[in-house]
C-alpha atoms as a PDB file:
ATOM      1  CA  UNK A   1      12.316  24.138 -14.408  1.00  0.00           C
ATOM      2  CA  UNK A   2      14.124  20.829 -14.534  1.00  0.00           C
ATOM      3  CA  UNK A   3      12.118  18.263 -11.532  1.00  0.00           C
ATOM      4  CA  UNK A   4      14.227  16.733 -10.004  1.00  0.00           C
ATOM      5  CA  UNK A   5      14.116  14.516  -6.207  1.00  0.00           C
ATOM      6  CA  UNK A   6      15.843  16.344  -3.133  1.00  0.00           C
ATOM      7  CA  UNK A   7      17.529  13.923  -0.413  1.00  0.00           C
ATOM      8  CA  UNK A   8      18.526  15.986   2.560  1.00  0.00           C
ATOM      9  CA  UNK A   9      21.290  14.936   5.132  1.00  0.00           C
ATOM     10  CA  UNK A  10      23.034  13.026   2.188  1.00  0.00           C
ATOM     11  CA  UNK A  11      26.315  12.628   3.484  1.00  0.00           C
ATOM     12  CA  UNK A  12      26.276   9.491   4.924  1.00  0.00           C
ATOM     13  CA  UNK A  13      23.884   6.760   6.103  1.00  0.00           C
ATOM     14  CA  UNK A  14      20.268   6.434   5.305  1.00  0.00           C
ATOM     15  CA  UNK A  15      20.396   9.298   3.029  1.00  0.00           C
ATOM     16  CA  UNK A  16      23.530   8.073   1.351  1.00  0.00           C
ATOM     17  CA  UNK A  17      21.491   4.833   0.660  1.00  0.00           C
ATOM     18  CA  UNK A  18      18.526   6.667  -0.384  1.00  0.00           C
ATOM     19  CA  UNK A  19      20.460   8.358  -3.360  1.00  0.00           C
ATOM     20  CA  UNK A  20      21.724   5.103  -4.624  1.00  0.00           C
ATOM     21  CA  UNK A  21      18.354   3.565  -4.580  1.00  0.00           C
ATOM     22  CA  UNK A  22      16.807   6.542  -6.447  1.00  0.00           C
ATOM     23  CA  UNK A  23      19.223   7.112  -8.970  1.00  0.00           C
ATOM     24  CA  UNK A  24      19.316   3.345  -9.698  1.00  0.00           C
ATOM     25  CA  UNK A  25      15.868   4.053 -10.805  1.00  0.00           C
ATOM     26  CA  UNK A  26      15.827   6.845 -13.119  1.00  0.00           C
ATOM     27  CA  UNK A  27      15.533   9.848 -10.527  1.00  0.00           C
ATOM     28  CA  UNK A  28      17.662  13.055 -11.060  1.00  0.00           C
ATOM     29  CA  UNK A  29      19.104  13.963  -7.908  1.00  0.00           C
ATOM     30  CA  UNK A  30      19.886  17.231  -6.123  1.00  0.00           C
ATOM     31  CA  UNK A  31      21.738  16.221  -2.508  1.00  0.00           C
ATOM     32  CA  UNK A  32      22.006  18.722   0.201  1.00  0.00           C
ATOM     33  CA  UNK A  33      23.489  18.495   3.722  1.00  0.00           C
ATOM     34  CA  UNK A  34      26.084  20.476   5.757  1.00  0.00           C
ATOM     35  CA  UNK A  35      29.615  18.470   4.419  1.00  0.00           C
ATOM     36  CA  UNK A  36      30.063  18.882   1.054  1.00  0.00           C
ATOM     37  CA  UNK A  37      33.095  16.500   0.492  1.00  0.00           C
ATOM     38  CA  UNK A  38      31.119  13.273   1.341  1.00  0.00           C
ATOM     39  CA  UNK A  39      28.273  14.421  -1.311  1.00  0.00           C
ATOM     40  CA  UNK A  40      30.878  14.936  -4.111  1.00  0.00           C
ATOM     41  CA  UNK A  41      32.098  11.630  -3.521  1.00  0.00           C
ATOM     42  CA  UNK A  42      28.724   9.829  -3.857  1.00  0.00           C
ATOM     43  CA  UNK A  43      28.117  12.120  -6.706  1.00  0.00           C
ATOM     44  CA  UNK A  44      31.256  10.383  -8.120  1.00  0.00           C
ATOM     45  CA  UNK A  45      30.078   7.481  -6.774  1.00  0.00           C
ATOM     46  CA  UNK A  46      26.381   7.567  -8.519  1.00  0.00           C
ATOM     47  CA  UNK A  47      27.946   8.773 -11.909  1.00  0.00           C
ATOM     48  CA  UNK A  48      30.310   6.169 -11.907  1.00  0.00           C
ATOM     49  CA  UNK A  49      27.310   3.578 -11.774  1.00  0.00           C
ATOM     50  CA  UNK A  50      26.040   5.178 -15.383  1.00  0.00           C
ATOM     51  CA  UNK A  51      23.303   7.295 -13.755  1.00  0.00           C
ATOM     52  CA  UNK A  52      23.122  11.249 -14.067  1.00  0.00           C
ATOM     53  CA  UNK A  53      25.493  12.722 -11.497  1.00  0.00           C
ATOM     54  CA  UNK A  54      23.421  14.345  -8.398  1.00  0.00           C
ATOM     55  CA  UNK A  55      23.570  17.924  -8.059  1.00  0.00           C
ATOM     56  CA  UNK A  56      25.635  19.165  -4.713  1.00  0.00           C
ATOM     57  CA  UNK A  57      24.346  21.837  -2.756  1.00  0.00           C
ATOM     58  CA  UNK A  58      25.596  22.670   1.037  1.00  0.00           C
ATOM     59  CA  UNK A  59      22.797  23.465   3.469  1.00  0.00           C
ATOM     60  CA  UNK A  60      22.535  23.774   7.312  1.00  0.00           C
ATOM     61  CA  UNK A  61      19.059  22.700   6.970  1.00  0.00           C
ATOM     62  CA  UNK A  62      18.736  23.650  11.266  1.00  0.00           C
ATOM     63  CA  UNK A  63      19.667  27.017  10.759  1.00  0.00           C
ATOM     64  CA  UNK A  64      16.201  29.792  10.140  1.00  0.00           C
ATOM     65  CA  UNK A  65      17.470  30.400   6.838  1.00  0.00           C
ATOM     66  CA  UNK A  66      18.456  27.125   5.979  1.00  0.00           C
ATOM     67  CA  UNK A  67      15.537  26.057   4.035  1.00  0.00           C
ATOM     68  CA  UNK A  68      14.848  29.722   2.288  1.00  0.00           C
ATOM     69  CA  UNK A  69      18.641  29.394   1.156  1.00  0.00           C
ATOM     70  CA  UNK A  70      17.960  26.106  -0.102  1.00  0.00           C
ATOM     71  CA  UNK A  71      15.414  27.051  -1.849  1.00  0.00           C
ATOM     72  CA  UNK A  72      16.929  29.705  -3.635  1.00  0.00           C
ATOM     73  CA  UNK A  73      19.982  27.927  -4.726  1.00  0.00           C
ATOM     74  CA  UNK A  74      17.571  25.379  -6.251  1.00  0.00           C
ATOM     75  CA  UNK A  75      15.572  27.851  -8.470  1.00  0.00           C
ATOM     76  CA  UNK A  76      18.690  29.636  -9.138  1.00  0.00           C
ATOM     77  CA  UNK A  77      20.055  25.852 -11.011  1.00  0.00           C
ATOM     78  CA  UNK A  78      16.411  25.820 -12.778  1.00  0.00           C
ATOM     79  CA  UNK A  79      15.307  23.425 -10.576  1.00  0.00           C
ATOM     80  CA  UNK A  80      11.975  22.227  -8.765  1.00  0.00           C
ATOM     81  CA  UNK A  81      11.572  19.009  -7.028  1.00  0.00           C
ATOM     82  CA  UNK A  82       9.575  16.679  -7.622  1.00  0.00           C
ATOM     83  CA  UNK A  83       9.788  14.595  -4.772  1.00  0.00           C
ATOM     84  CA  UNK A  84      11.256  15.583  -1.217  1.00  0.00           C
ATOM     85  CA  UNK A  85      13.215  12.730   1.107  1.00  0.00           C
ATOM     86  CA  UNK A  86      13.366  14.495   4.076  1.00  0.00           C
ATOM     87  CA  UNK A  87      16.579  12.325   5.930  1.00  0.00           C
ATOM     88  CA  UNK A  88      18.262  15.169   7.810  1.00  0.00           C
ATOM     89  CA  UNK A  89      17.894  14.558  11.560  1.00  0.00           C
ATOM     90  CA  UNK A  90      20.168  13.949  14.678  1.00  0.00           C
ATOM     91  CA  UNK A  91      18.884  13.046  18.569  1.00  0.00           C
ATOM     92  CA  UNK A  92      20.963  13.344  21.741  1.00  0.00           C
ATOM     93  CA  UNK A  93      20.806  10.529  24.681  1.00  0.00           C
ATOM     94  CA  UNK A  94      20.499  11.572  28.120  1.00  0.00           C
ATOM     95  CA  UNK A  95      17.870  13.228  30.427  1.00  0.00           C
ATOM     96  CA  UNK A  96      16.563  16.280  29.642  1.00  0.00           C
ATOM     97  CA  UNK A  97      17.448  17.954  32.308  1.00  0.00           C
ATOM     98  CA  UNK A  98      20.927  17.202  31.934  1.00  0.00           C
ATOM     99  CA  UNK A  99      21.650  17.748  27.949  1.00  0.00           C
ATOM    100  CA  UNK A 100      22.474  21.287  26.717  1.00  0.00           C
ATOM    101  CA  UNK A 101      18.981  23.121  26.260  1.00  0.00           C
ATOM    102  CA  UNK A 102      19.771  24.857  22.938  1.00  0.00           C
ATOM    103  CA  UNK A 103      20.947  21.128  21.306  1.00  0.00           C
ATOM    104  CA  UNK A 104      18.049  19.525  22.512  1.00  0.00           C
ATOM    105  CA  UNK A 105      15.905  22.902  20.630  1.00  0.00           C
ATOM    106  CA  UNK A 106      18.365  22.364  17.633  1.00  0.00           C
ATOM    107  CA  UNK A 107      16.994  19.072  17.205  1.00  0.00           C
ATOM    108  CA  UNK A 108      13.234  19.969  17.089  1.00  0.00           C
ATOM    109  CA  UNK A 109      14.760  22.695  14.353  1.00  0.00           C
ATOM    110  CA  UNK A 110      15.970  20.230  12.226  1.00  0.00           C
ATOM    111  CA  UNK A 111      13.889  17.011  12.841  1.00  0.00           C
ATOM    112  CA  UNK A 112      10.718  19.183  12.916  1.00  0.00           C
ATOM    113  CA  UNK A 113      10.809  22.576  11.882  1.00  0.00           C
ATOM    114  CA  UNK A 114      12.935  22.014   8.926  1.00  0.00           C
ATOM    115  CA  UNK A 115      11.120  18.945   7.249  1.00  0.00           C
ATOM    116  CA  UNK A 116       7.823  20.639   7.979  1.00  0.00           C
ATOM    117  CA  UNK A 117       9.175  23.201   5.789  1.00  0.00           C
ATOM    118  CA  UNK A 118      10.402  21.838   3.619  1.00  0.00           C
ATOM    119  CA  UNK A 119       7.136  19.533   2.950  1.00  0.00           C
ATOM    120  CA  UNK A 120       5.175  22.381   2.506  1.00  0.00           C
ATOM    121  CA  UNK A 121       7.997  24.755   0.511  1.00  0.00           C
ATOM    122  CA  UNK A 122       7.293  22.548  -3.169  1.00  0.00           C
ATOM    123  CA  UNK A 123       4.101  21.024  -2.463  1.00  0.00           C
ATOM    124  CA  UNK A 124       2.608  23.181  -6.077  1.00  0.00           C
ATOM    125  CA  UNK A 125       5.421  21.401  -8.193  1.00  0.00           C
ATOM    126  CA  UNK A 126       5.351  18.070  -5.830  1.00  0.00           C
ATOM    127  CA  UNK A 127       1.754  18.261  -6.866  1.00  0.00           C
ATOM    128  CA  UNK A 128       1.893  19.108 -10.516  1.00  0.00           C
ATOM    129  CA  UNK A 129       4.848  16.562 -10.917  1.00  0.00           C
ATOM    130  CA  UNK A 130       2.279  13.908  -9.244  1.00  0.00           C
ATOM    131  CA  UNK A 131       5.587  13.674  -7.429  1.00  0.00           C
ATOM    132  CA  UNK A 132       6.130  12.849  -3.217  1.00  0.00           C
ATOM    133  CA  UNK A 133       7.293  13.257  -0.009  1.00  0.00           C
ATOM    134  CA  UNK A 134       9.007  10.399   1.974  1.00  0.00           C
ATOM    135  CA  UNK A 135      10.013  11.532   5.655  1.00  0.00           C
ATOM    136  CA  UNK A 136      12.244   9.712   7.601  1.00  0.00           C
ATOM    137  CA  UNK A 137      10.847   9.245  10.705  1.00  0.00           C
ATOM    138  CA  UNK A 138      11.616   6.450  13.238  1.00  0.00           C
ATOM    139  CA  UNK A 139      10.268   3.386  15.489  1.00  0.00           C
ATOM    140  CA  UNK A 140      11.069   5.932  18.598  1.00  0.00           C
ATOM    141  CA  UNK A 141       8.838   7.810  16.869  1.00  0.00           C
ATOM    142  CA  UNK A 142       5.464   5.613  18.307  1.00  0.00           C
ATOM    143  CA  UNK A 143       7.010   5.470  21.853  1.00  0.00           C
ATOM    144  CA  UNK A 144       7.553   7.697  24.934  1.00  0.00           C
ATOM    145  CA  UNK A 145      11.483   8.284  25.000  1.00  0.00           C
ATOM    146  CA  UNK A 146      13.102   8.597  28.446  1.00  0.00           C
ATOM    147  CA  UNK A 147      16.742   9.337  27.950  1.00  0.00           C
ATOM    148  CA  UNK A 148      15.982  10.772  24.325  1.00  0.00           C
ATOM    149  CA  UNK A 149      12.585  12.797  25.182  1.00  0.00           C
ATOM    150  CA  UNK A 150      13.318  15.246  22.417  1.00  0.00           C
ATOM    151  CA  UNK A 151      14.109  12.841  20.079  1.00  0.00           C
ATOM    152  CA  UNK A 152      11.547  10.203  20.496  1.00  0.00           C
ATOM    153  CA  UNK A 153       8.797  13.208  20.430  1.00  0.00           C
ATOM    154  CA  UNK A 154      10.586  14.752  17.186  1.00  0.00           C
ATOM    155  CA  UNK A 155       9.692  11.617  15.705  1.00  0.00           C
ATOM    156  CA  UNK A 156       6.192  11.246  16.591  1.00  0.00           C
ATOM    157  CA  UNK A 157       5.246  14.599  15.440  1.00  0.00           C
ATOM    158  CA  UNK A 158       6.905  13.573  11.865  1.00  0.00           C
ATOM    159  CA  UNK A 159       4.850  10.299  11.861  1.00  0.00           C
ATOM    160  CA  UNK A 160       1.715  12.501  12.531  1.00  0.00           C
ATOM    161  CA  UNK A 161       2.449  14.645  10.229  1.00  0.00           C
ATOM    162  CA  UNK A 162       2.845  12.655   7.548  1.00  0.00           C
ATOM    163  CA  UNK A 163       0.183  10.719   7.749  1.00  0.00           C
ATOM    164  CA  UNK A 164      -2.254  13.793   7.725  1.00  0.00           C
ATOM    165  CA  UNK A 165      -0.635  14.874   4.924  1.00  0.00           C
ATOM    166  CA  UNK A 166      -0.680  11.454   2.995  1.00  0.00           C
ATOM    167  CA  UNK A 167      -4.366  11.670   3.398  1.00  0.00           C
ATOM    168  CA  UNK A 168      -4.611  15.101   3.003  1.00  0.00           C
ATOM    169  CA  UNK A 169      -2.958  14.690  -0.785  1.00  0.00           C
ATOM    170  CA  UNK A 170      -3.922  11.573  -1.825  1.00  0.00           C
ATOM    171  CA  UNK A 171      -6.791  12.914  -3.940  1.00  0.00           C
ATOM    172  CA  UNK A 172      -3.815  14.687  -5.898  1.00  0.00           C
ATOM    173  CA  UNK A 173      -2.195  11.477  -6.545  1.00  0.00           C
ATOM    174  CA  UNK A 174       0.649  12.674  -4.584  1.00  0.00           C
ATOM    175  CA  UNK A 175       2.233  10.152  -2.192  1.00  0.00           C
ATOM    176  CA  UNK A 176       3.236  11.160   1.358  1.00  0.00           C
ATOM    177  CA  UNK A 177       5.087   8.386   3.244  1.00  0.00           C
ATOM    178  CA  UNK A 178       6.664   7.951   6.960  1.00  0.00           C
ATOM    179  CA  UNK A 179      10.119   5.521   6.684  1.00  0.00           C
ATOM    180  CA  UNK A 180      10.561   4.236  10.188  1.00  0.00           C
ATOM    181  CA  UNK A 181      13.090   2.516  10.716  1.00  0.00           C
ATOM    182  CA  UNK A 182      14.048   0.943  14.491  1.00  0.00           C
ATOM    183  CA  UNK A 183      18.012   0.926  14.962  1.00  0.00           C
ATOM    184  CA  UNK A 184      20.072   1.478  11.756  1.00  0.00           C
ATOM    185  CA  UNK A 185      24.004   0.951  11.526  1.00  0.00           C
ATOM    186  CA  UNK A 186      25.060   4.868  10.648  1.00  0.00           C
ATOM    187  CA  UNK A 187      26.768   7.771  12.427  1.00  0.00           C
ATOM    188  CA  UNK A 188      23.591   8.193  14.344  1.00  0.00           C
ATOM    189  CA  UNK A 189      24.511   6.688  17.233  1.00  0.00           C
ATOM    190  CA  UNK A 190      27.689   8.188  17.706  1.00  0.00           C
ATOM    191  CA  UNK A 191      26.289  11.902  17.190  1.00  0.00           C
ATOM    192  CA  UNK A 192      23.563  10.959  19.892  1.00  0.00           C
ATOM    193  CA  UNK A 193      25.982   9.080  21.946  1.00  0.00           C
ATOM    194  CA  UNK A 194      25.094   5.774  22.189  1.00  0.00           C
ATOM    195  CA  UNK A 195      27.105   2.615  22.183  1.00  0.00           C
ATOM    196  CA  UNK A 196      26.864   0.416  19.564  1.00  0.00           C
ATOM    197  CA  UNK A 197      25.261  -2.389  21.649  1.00  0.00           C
ATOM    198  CA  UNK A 198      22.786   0.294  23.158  1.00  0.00           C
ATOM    199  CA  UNK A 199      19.544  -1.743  21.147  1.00  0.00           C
ATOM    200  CA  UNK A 200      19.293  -5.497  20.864  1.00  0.00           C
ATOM    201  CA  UNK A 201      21.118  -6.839  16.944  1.00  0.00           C
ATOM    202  CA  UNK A 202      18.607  -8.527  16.141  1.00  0.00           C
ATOM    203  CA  UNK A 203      16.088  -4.877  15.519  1.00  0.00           C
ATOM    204  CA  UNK A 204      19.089  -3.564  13.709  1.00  0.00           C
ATOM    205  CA  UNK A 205      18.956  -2.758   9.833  1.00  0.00           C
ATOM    206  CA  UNK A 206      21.318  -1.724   7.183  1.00  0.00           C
ATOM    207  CA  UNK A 207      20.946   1.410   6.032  1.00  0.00           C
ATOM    208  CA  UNK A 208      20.873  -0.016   2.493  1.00  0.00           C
ATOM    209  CA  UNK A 209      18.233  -2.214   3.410  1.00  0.00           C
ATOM    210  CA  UNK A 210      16.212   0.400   5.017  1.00  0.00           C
ATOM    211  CA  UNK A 211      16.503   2.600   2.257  1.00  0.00           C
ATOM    212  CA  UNK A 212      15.354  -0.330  -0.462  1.00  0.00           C
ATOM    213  CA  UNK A 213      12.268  -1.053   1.047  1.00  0.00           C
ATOM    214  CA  UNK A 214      11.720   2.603   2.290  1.00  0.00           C
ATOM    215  CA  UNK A 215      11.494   3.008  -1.572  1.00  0.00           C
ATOM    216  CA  UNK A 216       9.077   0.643  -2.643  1.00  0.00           C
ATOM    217  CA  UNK A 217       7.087   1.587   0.085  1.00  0.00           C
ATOM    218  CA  UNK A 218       6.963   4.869  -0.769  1.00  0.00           C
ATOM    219  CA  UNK A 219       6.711   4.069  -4.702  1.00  0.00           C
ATOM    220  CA  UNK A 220       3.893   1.589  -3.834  1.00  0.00           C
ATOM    221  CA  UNK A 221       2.084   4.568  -2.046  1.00  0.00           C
ATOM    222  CA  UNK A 222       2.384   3.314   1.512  1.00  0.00           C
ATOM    223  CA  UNK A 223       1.442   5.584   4.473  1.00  0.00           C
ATOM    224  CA  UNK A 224       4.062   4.065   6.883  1.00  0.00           C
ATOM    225  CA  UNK A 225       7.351   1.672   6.117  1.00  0.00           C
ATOM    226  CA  UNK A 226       8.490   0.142   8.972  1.00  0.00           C
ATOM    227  CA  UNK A 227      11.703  -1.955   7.705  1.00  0.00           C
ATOM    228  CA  UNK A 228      11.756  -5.166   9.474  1.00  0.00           C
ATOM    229  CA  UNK A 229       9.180  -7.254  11.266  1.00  0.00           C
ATOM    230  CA  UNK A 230      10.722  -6.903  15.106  1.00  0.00           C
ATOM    231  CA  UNK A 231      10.019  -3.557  14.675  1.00  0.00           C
ATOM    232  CA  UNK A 232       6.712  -4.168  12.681  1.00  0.00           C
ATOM    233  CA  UNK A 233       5.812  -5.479  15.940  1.00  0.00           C
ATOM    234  CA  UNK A 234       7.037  -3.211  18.114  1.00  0.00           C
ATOM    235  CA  UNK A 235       4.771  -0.555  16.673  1.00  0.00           C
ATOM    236  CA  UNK A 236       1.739  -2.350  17.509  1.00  0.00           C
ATOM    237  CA  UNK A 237       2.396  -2.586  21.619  1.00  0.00           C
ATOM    238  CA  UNK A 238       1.480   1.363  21.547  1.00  0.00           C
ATOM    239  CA  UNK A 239      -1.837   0.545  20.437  1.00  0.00           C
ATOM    240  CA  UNK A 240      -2.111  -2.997  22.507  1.00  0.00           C
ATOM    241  CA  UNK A 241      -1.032  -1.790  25.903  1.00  0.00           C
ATOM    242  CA  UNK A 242      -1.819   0.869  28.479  1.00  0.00           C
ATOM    243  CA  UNK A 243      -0.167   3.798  28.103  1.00  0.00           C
ATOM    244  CA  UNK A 244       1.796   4.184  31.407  1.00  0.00           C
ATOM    245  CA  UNK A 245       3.151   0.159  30.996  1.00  0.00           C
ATOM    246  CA  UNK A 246       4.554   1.589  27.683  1.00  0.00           C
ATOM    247  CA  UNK A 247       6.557   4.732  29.510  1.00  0.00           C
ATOM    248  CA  UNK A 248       7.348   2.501  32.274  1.00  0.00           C
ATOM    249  CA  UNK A 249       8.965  -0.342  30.036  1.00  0.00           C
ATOM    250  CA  UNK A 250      11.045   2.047  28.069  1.00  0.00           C
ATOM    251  CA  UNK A 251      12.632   3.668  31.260  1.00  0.00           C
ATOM    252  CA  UNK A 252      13.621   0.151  32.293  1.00  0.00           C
ATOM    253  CA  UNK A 253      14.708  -0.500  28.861  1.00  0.00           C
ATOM    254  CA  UNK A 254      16.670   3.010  29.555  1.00  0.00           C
ATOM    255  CA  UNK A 255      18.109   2.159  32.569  1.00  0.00           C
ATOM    256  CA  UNK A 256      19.542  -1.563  31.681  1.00  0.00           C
ATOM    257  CA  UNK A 257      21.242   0.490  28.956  1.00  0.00           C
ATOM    258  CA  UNK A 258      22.519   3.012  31.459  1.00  0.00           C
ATOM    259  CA  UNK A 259      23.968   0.019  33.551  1.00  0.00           C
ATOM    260  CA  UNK A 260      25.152  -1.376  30.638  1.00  0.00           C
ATOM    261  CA  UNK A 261      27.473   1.431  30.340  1.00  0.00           C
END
């Protein structure tokens, strides 16, 4: 079985990036997400820089069988990864009680039930391969969320997660690391529905730039990247301030957005 690094929800933004940056340094890739045209074209795109074209494999990674079919297709090609970069993920904005019930479940499917599987799925070959696990996680993911409750709470269970588990494997040299990024310029925000000015610029990252030093974190066997030191910051209030100041400050954060159109 060839080893090889799997980037989920490569089609486009921080997964996009993350296949540049890992291919750049020596990784064979295998990219999997549910639109296959924009994958062949970074495929192009990646062979045409003089690195090993990526693999292509279509996946609806939210789906029950997602995973399992994944995984199959894999072994199948005679291959095992190595390392895992769990990207695929989508949130919705909007109260709770307002948003379509089975979305708002289809995103704990994807940003929770499908990474934890797919963290656990390799973890023999991960292991032998002294190989990884880098979930994409989020700033939202160390605060309350009003107006993206599901969302914000996907996150934190990921951030949880994989910091048990970077403990939990360390001992195996395998790294385990959380990227959290705060607001990144990708489709995101118009699959969840927010404006473009919905988060201050100046917390904003390129997805290039958030997959770079997602990477050397990860390579450099850090338990959590956050890319950026506004959001470096922002991360520490959690731990600084009360807990109901927290929820109380990101509703008013929620509804100057609201006002804001």
């Amino acid at each position: 079985m060839q080893p090889v690094c799997l980037i989920t929800g490569a089609s486009a933004g921080i997964g996009k990036a993350l296949a540049h940056v890992f291919a750049a340094h020596g990784h064979a890739l295998v990219l999997t997400a549910r639109r296959e045209a924009p994958m062949q074209g970074l495929a192009d795109e990646i062979a045409a820089a003089s690195h090993p074209r990526p693999q292509v494999i279509v996946a609806d990674l939210g789906a029950p069988d997602g995973p399992a079919l994944l995984a199959d297709a894999l072994s199948k090609a005679g291959l095992e990864p190595s390392i895992v970069a769990n990207n695929a993920g989508f949130g919705l904005v909007g109260e709770a009680e307002d948003l379509d019930r089975e979305r708002q479940l289809a995103i704990i499917d994807l940003n929770v039930r499908a990474l934890t599987d797919l963290s656990l799925r390799w973890l023999e070959s991960i292991t032998r391969h002294k190989g990884g696990i880098l979930n994409v996680a989020s700033v939202a993911g160390f605060f309350p969320g009003p107006g993206m409750a599901v969302y914000n709470a996907t996150k934190a269970f990921v951030v949880s997660f994989s910091e048990a588990m970077h403990q939990e494997l360390a001992g195996d040299g395998v790294r385990v690391c959380a990227l959290c990024p705060g607001p990144v310029e990708t489709e995101f925000f118009a699959v969840a529905g927010l404006r473009d000015d919905y988060f201050p610029a100046f917390i904003s990252r390129t997805a290039e730039r958030v997959a770079r030093e997602g990477y050397d974190g990860f390579m450099g066997g850090h338990r959590i990247v956050v890319p950026g030191t506004p959001n470096r910051i922002a991360t520490l209030l959690p731990r600084l301030l009360p807990r109901g100041l927290i929820v109380a400050a990101a509703q008013h954060f929620r509804n100057q957005a609201r006002r804001r159109g």
